[in-house]
Structure formats: C-alpha cells, structure tokens
N, C-alpha and C. Protein backbone atom coordinates (compact mmCIF):
# COMPACT_ATOMS: atom_id res chain seq x y z
N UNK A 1 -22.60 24.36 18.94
CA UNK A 1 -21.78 24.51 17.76
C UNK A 1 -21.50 23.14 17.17
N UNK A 2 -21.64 22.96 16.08
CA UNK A 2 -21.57 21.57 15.27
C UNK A 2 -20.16 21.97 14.33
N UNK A 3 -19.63 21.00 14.17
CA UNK A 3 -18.56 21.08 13.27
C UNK A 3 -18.58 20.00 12.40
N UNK A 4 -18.55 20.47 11.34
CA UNK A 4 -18.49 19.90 10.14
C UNK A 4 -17.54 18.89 9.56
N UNK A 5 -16.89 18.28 8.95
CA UNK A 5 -16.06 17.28 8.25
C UNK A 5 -14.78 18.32 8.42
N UNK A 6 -13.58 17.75 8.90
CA UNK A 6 -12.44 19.11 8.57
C UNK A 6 -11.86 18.66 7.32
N UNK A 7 -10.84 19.55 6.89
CA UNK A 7 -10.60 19.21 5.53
C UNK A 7 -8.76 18.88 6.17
N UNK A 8 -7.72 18.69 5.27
CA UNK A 8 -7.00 19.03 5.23
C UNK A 8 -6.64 20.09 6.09
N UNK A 9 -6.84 21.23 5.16
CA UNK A 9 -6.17 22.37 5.11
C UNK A 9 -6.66 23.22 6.84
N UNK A 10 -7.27 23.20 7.45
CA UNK A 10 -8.28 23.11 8.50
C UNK A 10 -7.28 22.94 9.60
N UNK A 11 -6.41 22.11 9.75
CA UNK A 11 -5.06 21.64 10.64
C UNK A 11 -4.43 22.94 10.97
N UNK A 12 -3.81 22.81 11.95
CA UNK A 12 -2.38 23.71 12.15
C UNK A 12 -1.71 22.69 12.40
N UNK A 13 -0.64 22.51 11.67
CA UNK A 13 0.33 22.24 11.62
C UNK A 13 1.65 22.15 12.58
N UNK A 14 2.86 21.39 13.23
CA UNK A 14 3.73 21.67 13.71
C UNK A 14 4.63 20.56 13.58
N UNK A 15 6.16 20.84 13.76
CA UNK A 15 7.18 19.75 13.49
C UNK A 15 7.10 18.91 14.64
N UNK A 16 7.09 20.02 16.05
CA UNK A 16 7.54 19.27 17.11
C UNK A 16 6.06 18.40 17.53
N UNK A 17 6.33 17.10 18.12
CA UNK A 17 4.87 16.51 18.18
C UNK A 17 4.17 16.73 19.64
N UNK A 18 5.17 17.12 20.35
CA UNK A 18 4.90 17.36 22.13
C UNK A 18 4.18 18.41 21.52
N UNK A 19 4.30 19.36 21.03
CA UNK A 19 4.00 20.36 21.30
C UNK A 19 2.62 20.75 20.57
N UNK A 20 2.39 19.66 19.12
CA UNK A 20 1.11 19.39 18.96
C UNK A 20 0.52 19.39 20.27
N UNK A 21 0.60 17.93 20.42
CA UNK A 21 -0.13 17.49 22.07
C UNK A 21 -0.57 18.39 22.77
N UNK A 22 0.37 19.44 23.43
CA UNK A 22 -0.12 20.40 24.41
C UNK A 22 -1.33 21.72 23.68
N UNK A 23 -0.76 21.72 22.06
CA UNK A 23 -1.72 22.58 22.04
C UNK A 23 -3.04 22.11 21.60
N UNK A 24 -3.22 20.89 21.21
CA UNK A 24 -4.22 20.37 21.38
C UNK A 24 -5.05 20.12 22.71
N UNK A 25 -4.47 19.91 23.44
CA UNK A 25 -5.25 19.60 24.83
C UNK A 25 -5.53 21.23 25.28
N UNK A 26 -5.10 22.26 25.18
CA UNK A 26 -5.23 23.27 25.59
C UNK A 26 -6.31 23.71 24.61
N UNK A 27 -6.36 23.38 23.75
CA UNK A 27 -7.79 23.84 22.68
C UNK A 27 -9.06 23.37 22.94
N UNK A 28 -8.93 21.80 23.36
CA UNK A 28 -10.20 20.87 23.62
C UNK A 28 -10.70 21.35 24.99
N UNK A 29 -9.88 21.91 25.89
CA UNK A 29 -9.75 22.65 27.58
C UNK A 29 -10.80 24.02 27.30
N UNK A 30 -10.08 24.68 26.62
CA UNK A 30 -10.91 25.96 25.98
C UNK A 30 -12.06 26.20 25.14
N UNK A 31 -12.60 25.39 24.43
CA UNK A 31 -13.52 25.00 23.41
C UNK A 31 -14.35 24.16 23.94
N UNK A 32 -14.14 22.89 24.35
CA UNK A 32 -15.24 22.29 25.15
C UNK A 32 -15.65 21.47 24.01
N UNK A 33 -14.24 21.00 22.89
CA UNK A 33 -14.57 20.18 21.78
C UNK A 33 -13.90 19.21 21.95
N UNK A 34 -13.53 17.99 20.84
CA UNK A 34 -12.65 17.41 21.21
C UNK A 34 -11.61 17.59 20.22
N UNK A 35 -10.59 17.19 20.12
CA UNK A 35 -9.01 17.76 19.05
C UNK A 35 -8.50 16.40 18.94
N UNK A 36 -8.37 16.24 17.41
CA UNK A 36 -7.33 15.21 16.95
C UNK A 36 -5.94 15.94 16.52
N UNK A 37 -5.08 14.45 16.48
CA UNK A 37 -3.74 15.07 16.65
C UNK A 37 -3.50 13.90 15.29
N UNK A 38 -2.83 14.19 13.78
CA UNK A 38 -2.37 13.60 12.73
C UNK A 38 -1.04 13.75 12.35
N UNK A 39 -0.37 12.71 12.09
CA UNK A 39 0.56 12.71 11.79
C UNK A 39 1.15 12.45 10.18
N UNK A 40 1.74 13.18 9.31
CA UNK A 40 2.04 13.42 7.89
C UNK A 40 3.17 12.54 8.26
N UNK A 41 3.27 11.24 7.62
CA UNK A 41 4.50 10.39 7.33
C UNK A 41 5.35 11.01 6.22
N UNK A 42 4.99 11.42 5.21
CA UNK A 42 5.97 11.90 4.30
C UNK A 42 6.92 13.38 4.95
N UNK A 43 6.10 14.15 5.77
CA UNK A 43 6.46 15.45 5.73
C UNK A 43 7.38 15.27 7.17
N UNK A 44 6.88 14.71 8.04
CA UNK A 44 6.94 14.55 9.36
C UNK A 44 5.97 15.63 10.42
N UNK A 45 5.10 16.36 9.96
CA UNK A 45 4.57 17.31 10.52
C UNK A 45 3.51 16.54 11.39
N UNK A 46 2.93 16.93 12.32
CA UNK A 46 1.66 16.92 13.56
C UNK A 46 0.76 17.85 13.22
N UNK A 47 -0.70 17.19 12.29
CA UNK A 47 -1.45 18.31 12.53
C UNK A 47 -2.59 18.24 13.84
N UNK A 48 -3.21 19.54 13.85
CA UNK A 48 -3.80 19.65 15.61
C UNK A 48 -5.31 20.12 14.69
N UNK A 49 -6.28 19.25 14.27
CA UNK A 49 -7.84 19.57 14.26
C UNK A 49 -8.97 19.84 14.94
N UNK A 50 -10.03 20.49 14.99
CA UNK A 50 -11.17 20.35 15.49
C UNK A 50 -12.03 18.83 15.10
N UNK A 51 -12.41 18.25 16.29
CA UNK A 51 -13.25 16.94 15.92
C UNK A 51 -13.07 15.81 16.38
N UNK A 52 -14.00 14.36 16.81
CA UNK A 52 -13.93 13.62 17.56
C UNK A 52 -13.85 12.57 17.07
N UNK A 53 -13.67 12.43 15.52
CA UNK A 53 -13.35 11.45 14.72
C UNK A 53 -11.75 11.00 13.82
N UNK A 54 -11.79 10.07 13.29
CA UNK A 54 -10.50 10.37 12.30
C UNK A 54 -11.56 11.15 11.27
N UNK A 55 -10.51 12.14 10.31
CA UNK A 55 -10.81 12.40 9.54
C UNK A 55 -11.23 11.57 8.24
N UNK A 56 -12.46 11.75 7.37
CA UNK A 56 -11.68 11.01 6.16
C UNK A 56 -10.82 10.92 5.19
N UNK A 57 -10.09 12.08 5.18
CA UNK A 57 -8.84 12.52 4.39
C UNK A 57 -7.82 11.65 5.00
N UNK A 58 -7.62 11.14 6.19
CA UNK A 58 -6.60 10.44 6.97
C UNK A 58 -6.68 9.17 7.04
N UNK A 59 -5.37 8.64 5.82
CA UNK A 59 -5.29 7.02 5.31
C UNK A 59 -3.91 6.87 5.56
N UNK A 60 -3.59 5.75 5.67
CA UNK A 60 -2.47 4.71 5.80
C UNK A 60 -1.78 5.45 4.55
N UNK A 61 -2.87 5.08 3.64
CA UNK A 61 -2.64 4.88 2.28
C UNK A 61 -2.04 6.18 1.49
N UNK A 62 -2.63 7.13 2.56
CA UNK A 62 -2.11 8.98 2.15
C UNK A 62 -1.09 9.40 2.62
N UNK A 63 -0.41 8.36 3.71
CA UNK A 63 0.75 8.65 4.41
C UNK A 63 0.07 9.35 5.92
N UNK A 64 -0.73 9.51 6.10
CA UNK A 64 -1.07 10.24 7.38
C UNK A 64 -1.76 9.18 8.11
N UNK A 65 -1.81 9.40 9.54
CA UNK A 65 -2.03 8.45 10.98
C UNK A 65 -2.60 9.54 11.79
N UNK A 66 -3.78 8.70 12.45
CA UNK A 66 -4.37 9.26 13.70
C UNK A 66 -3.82 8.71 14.94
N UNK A 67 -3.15 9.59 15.57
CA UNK A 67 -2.55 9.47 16.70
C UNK A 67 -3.30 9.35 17.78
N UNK A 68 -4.04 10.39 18.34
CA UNK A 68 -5.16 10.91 19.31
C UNK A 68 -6.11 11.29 19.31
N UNK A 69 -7.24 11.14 19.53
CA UNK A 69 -8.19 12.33 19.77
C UNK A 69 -7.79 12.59 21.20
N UNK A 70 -8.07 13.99 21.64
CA UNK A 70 -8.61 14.67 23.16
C UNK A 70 -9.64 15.02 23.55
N UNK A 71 -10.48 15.04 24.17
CA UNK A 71 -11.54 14.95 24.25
C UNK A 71 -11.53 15.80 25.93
N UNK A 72 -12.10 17.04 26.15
CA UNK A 72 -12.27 17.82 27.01
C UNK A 72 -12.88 16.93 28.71
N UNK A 73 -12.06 17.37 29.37
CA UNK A 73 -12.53 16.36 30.72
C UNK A 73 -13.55 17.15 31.27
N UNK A 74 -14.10 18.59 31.05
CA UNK A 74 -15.61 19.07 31.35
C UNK A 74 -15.77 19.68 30.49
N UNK A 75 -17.23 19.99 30.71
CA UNK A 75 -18.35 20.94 29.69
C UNK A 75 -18.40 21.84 30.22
C-alpha cells in the first residue's frame, strides 16, 4: 500500500496531545505504517496522519509543527 501526499484535511484531529501520541502509535502498531503527529499553533489542536514525512502543508510559517513521526517497530 503506497500512500500518497496527505492533505490537511486527512488528519484526525485532537486537543489533548498525549492522547494524539497514543493514538498514533497504536495506528503505526496496526497498519505497519508510519504516523506523524502536527501540531496547529493557532488552534492548539494535535493532528495524527498517515506518513513518514513532514507534510508539505506543514510550515512554521502556517502556524503548524512536526512534532513526531512513529514509525512501527515490526512489519
């Protein structure tokens, strides 16, 4: 399975950021992908993506930060 560029909208979203975290690592566990974790400076939200890159939607400059990638400890 290849995944494509995510967009934005592509995220789930959450306030609390732990809880990004966990459900990110529990996705990359299950999927066998890896999950970034972004952070919305204006909004304060954590979004949780598919993918092993920063996004390119995700700038300083847009207010959003790459926190993490996770990256699955097996295949």
């Amino acid at each position: 399975m290849t995944l494509t560029e995510p967009e934005y909208q592509d995220c789930v979203w959450y306030r609390n950021g732990m809880r990004a975290k966990q459900k990110a690592a529990r996705l990359s566990h299950e999927a066998a992908e890896p999950m970034f974790i972004v952070h919305d400076k204006r909004t304060g939200m954590f979004g949780v993506g598919a993918g092993g890159n920063e996004p390119s939607w995700c700038h300083e400059s847009r207010g959003f930060k790459l926190l993490r990638v996770i990256r699955p400890k097996e295949n």
